[in-house]
Protein backbone atom coordinates (compact mmCIF):
# COMPACT_ATOMS: atom_id res chain seq x y z
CA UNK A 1 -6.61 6.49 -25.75
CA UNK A 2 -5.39 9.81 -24.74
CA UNK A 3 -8.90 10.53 -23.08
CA UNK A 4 -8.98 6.90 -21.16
CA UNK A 5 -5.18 7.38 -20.13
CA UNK A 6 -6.15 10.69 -18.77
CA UNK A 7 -9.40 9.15 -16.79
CA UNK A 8 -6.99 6.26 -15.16
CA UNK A 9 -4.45 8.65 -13.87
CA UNK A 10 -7.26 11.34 -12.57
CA UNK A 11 -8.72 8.02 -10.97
CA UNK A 12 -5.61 7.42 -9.39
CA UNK A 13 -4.85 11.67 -8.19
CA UNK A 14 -8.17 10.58 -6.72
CA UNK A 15 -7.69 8.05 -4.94
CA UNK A 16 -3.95 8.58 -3.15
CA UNK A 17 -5.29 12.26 -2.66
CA UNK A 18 -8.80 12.66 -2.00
CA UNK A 19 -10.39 12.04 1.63
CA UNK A 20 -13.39 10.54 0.22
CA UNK A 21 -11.64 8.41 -2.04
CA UNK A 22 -13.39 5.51 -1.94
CA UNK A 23 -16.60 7.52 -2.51
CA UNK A 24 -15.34 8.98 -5.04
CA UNK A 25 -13.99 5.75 -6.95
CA UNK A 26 -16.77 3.57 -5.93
CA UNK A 27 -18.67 5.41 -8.60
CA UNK A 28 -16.25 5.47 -11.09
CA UNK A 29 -14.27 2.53 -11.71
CA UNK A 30 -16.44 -0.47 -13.07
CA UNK A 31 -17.28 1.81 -16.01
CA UNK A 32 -13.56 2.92 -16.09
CA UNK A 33 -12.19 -0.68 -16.04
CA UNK A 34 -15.16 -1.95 -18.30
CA UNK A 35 -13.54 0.63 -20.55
CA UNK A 36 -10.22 -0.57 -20.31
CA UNK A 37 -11.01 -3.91 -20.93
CA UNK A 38 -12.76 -3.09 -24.02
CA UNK A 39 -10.06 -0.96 -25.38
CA UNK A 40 -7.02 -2.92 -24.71
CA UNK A 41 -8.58 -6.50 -25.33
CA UNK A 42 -9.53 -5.27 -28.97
CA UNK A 43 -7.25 -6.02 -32.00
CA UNK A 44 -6.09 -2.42 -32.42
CA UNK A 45 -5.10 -1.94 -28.98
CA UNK A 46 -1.56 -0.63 -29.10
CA UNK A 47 1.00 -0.19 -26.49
CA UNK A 48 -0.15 2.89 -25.11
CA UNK A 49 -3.59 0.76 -24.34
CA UNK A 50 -1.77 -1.96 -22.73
CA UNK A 51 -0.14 0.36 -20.77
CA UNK A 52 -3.35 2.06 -19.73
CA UNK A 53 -4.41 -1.30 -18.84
CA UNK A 54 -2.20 -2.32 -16.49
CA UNK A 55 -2.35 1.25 -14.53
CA UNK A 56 -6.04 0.85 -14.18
CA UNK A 57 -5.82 -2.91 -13.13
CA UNK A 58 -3.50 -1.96 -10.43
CA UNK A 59 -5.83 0.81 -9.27
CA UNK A 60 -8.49 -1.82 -9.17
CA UNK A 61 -5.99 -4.10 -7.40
CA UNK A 62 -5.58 -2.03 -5.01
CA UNK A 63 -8.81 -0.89 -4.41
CA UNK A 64 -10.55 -4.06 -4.13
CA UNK A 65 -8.37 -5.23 -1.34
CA UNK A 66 -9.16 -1.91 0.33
CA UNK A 67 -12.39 -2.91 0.62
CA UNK A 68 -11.78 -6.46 1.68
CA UNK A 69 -12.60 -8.12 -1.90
CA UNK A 70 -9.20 -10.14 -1.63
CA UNK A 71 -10.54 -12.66 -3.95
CA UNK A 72 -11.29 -9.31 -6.61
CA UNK A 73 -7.60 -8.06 -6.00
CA UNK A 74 -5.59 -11.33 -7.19
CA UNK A 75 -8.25 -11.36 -10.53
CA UNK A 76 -7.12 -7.56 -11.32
CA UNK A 77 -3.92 -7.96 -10.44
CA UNK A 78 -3.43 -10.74 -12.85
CA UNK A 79 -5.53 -8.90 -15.35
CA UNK A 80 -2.49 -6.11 -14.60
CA UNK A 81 0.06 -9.12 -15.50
CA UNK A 82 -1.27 -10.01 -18.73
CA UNK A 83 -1.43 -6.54 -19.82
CA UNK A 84 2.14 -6.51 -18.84
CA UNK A 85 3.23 -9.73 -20.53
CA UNK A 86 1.85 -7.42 -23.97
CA UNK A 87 4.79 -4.87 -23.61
CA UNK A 88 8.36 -5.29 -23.63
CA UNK A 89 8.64 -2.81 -20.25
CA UNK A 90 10.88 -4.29 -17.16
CA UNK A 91 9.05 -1.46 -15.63
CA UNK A 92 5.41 -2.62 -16.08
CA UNK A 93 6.62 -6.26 -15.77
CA UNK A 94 7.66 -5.57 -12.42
CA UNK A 95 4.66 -3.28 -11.43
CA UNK A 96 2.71 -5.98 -12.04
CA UNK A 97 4.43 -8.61 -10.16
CA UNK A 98 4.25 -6.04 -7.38
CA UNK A 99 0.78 -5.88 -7.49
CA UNK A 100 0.33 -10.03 -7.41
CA UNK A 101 2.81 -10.32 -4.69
CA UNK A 102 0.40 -7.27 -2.95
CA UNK A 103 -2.58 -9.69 -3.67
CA UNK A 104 -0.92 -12.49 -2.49
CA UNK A 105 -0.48 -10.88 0.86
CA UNK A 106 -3.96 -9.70 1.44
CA UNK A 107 -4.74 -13.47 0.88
CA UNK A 108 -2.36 -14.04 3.78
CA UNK A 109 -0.17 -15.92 1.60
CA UNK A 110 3.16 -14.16 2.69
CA UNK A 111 5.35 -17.12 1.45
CA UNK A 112 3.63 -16.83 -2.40
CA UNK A 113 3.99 -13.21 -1.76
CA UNK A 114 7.80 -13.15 -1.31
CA UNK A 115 8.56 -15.79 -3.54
CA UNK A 116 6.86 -13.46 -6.56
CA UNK A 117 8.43 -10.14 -5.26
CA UNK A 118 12.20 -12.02 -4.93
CA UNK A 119 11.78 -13.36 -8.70
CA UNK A 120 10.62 -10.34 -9.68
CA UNK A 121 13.36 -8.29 -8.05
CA UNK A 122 15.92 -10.45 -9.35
CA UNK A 123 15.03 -9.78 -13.45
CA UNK A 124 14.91 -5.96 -12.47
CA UNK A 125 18.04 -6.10 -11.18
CA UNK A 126 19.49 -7.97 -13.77
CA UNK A 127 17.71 -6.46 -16.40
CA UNK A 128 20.48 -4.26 -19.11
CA UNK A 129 18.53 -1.13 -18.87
CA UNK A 130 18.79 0.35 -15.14
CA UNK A 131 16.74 3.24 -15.14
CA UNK A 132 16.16 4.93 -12.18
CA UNK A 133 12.45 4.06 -12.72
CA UNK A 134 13.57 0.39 -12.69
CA UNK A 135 15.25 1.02 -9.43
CA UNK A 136 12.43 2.31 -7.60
CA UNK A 137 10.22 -0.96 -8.82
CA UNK A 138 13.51 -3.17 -7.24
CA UNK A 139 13.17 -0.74 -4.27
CA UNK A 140 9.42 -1.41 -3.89
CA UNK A 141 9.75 -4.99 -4.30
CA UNK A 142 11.97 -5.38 -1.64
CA UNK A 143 9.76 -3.41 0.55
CA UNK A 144 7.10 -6.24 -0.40
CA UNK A 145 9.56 -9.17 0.51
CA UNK A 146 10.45 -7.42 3.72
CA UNK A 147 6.46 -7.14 4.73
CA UNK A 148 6.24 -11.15 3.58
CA UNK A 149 9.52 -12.38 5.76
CA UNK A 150 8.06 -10.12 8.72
CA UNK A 151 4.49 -12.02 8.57
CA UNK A 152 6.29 -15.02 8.64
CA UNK A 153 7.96 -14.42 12.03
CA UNK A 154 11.09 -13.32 10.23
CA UNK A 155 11.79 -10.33 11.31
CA UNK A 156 15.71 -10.63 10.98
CA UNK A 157 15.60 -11.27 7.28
CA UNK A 158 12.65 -8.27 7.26
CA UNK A 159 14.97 -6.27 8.35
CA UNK A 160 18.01 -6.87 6.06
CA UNK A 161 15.75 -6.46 2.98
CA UNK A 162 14.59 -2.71 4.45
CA UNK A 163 17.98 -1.33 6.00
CA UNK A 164 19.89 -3.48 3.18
CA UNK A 165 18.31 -3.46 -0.31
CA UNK A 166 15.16 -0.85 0.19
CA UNK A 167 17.63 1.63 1.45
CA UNK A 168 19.70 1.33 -1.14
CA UNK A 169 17.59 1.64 -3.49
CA UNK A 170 16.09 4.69 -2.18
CA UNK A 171 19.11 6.63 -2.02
CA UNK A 172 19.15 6.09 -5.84
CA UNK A 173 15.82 7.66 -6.55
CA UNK A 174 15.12 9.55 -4.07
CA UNK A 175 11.44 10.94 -3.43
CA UNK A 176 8.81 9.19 -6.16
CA UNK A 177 5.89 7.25 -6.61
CA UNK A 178 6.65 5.25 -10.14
CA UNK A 179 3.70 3.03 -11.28
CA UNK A 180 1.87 4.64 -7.96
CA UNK A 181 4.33 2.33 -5.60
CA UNK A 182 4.89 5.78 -3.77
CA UNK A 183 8.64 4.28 -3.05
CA UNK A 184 11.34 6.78 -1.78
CA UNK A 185 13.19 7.16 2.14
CA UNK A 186 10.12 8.28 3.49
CA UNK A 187 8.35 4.37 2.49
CA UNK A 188 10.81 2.95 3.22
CA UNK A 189 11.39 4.46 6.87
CA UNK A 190 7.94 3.61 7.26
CA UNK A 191 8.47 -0.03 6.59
CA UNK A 192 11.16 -0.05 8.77
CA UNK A 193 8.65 0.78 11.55
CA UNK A 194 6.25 -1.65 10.58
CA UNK A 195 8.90 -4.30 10.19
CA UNK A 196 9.12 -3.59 14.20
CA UNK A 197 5.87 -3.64 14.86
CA UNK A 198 5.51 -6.99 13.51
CA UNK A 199 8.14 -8.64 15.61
CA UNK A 200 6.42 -6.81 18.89
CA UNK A 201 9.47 -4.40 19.04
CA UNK A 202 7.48 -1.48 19.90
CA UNK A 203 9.77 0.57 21.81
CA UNK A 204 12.28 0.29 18.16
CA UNK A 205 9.41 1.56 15.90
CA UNK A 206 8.54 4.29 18.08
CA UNK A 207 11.91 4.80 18.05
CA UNK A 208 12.10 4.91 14.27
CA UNK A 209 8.71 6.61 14.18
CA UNK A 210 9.50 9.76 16.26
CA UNK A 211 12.14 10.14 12.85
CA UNK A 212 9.16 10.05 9.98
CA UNK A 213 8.34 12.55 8.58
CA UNK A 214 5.64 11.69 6.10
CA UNK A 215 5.36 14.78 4.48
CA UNK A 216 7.57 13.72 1.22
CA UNK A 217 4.84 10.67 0.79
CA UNK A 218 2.83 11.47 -2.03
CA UNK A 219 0.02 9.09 -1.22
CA UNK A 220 -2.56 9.88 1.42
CA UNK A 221 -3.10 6.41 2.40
CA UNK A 222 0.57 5.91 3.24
CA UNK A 223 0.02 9.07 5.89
CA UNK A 224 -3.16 7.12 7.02
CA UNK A 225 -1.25 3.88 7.47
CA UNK A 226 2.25 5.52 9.07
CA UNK A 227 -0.43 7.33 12.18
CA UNK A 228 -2.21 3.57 11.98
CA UNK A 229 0.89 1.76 12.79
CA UNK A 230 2.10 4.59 15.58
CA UNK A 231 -1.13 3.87 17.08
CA UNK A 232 -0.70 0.75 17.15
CA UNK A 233 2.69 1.03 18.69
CA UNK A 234 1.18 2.95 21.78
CA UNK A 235 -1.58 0.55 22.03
CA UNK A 236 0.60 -2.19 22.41
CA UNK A 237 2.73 -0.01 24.93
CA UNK A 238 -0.64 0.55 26.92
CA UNK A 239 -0.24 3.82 26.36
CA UNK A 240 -4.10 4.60 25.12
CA UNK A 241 -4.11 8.26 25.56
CA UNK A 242 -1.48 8.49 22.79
CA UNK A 243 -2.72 5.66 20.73
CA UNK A 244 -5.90 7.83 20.58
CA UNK A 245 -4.02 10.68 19.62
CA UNK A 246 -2.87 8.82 16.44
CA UNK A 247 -6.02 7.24 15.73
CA UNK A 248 -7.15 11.02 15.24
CA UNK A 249 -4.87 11.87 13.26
CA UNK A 250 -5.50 8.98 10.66
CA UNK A 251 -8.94 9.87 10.96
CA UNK A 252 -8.87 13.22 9.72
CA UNK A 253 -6.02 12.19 6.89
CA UNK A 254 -8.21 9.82 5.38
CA UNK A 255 -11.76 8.65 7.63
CA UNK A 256 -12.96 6.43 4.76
CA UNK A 257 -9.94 4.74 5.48
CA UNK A 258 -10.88 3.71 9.45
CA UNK A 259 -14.21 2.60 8.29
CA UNK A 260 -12.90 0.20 5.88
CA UNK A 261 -9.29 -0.89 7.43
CA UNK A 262 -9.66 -3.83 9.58
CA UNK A 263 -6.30 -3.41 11.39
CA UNK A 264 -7.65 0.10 12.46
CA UNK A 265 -11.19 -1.13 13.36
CA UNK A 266 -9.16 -3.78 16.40
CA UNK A 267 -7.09 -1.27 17.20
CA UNK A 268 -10.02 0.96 18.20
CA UNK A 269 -11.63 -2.18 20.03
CA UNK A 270 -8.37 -2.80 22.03
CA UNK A 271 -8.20 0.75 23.42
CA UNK A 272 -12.17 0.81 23.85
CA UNK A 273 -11.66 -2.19 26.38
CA UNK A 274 -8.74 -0.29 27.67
CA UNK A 275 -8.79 3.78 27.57
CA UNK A 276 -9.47 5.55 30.97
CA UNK A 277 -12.77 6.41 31.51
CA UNK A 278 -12.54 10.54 31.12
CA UNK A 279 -10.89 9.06 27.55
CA UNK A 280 -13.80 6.53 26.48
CA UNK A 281 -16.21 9.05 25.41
CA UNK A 282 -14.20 10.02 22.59
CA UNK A 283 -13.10 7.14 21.67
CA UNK A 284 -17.29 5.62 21.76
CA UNK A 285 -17.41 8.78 19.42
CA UNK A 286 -14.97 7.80 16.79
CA UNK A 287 -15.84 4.62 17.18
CA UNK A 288 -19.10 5.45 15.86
CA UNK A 289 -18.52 7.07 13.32
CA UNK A 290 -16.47 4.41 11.60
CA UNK A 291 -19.41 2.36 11.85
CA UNK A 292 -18.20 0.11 15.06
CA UNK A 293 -21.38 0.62 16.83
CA UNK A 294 -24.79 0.62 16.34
C-alpha cells in the first residue's frame, strides 16, 4: 500500500506539474487505477487503501473530463464517493462530493452541481472537528457553488459565495492544495475573475486580473486556466493583440492543455476571424499546433 500510495501521489506531482501531463498520464493511469481497484475492493483493504482510492479516483476524475470523457468523470468520481463512504474522514467525504459536483458541471448540470457542493459544504461546516484541512474543502466547495450560480446567469449570488464564504475561508488556510483542490487567495482571486467573465463584466475581471498573481498556485493547470480566462477577457474587449499575448502564455505553461481545452480552442477561432492581418500569421501558427488546422 505504501508503494501504490506513493504511485497515486507521483501521478498526481505529474499531472498539476508536468507540461506533458497528459502524455505522461495517458500511459499510466488505467494500470494505476486497475490497481487501485483491485487493492481497495479486496477484503483486506484497510483505510489507508480506501484512502488511496479515492485520491486516484479523483485524479481520474479529473483527468477524464480533461479530455472531454464527461460521461468517464461522473463514473470515477462516484467510484471516489464510495471509497469515501468506507472512511469516517469529513475530509475525504467532502473531496469527494467536490469531485461529483466537478462532474456534474462538465455535464453542464450547474444546478446538480451546486446543489451537491451546498450539501456538502453545509456537513463540513457543521462537522465537530474544524481542521484547517476541513476549511480549505468548505473553501473549495464554495468556489464550486460560485462557478454553478455563475453558469446559471447568477452572477450576484456567484459573487457573494467568492468575496463572502471563499474569502473567508482562505484567510483561514492560507496557501494549499488539500486533496489536490489547490484552494488558497490566489484560487480564489482567480474565481473571482472568472465569476466576471461569466456575467460579460470584462472590464471588472481585468480589473481583478491585473491583481493575480498566480505564482502561490501550486497547480500548473490553474496558471494555464488564469492566462485562458485573461485571454478571454481581451477577446471579448476586441482587444486581439493582447488576447494573443495570453494565449502564449498558456501555451507555453501547459500546450497539452490548448490542444485538449475546448474553451481555449474558440477562443483561438474568435481572434483568428478577428486579429489584424500582420497578427494572423502567428496566430495560423499556434493554431496549428494545437491541432485546429489541417
Amino acid at each position: 500500500m505504501a508503494e501504490l500510495s506513493r504511485q497515486v501521489r507521483h501521478a498526481w506531482f505529474t499531472w498539476q506539474n508536468r507540461e506533458d501531463r497528459y502524455t505522461r498520464l495517458a500511459g499510466t493511469i488505467i494500470d494505476l487505477v486497475t490497481d487501485i481497484r483491485r487493492r481497495s475492493e479486496s477484503m483486506a483493504a484497510g483505510e489507508d487503501a480506501h484512502k488511496v482510492a479515492c485520491e486516484g479516483y479523483f485524479l481520474l476524475r479529473t483527468f477524464a473530463r480533461r479530455i472531454g470523457r464527461s460521461d468517464l468523470a461522473l463514473i470515477a468520481a462516484d467510484r471516489g464517493k464510495a471509497a469515501a463512504d468506507r472512511l469516517s474522514s469529513p475530509v475525504y467525504t467532502a473531496g469527494a462530493q467536490w469531485n461529483i459536483a466537478h462532474a456534474l458541471l462538465a455535464q453542464d448540470e450547474p444546478e446538480a452541481a451546486e446543489d451537491v457542493a451546498l450539501a456538502a459544504v453545509d456537513a463540513a461546516e457543521r462537522h465537530p472537528e474544524g481542521s484547517k484541512e476541513l476549511t480549505a474543502l468548505s473553501g473549495a466547495l464554495w468556489l464550486t457553488a460560485a462557478v454553478a450560480a455563475a453558469r446559471s446567469n447568477r452572477g450576484r449570488m456567484a459573487r457573494k459565495r467568492v468575496h463572502g464564504q471563499a474569502v473567508a475561508a482562505s484567510g483561514r488556510t492560507g496557501e494549499g492544495n488539500v486533496l489536490w483542490t489547490a484552494f488558497g487567495p490566489a484560487n480564489v482571486a482567480l474565481h473571482a475573475m472568472y465569476v466576471e467573465l461569466e456575467d460579460g463584466a470584462t472590464a471588472d475581471a481585468l480589473r481583478i486580473a491585473a491583481g493575480v498573481d498566480p505564482a502561490p498556485l501550486p497547480s500548473r493547470e490553474r496558471h494555464t486556466t488564469f492566462f485562458l480566462d485573461v485571454a478571454r477577457c481581451y477577446h471579448q474587449s476586441q482587444d486581439e493583440d493582447a488576447a494573443v499575448v495570453h494565449l502564449l502564455k498558456a501555451e507555453r505553461t501547459s500546450p497539452e492543455d490548448l490542444r485538449y481545452d475546448p474553451v481555449a480552442h474558440d477562443v483561438v477561432r474568435g481572434v483568428l476571424k478577428h486579429a489584424r492581418r500582420s497578427l494572423a500569421p502567428q496566430v495560423h501558427r499556434l493554431a496549428e499546433r494545437i491541432g485546429l488546422t489541417g
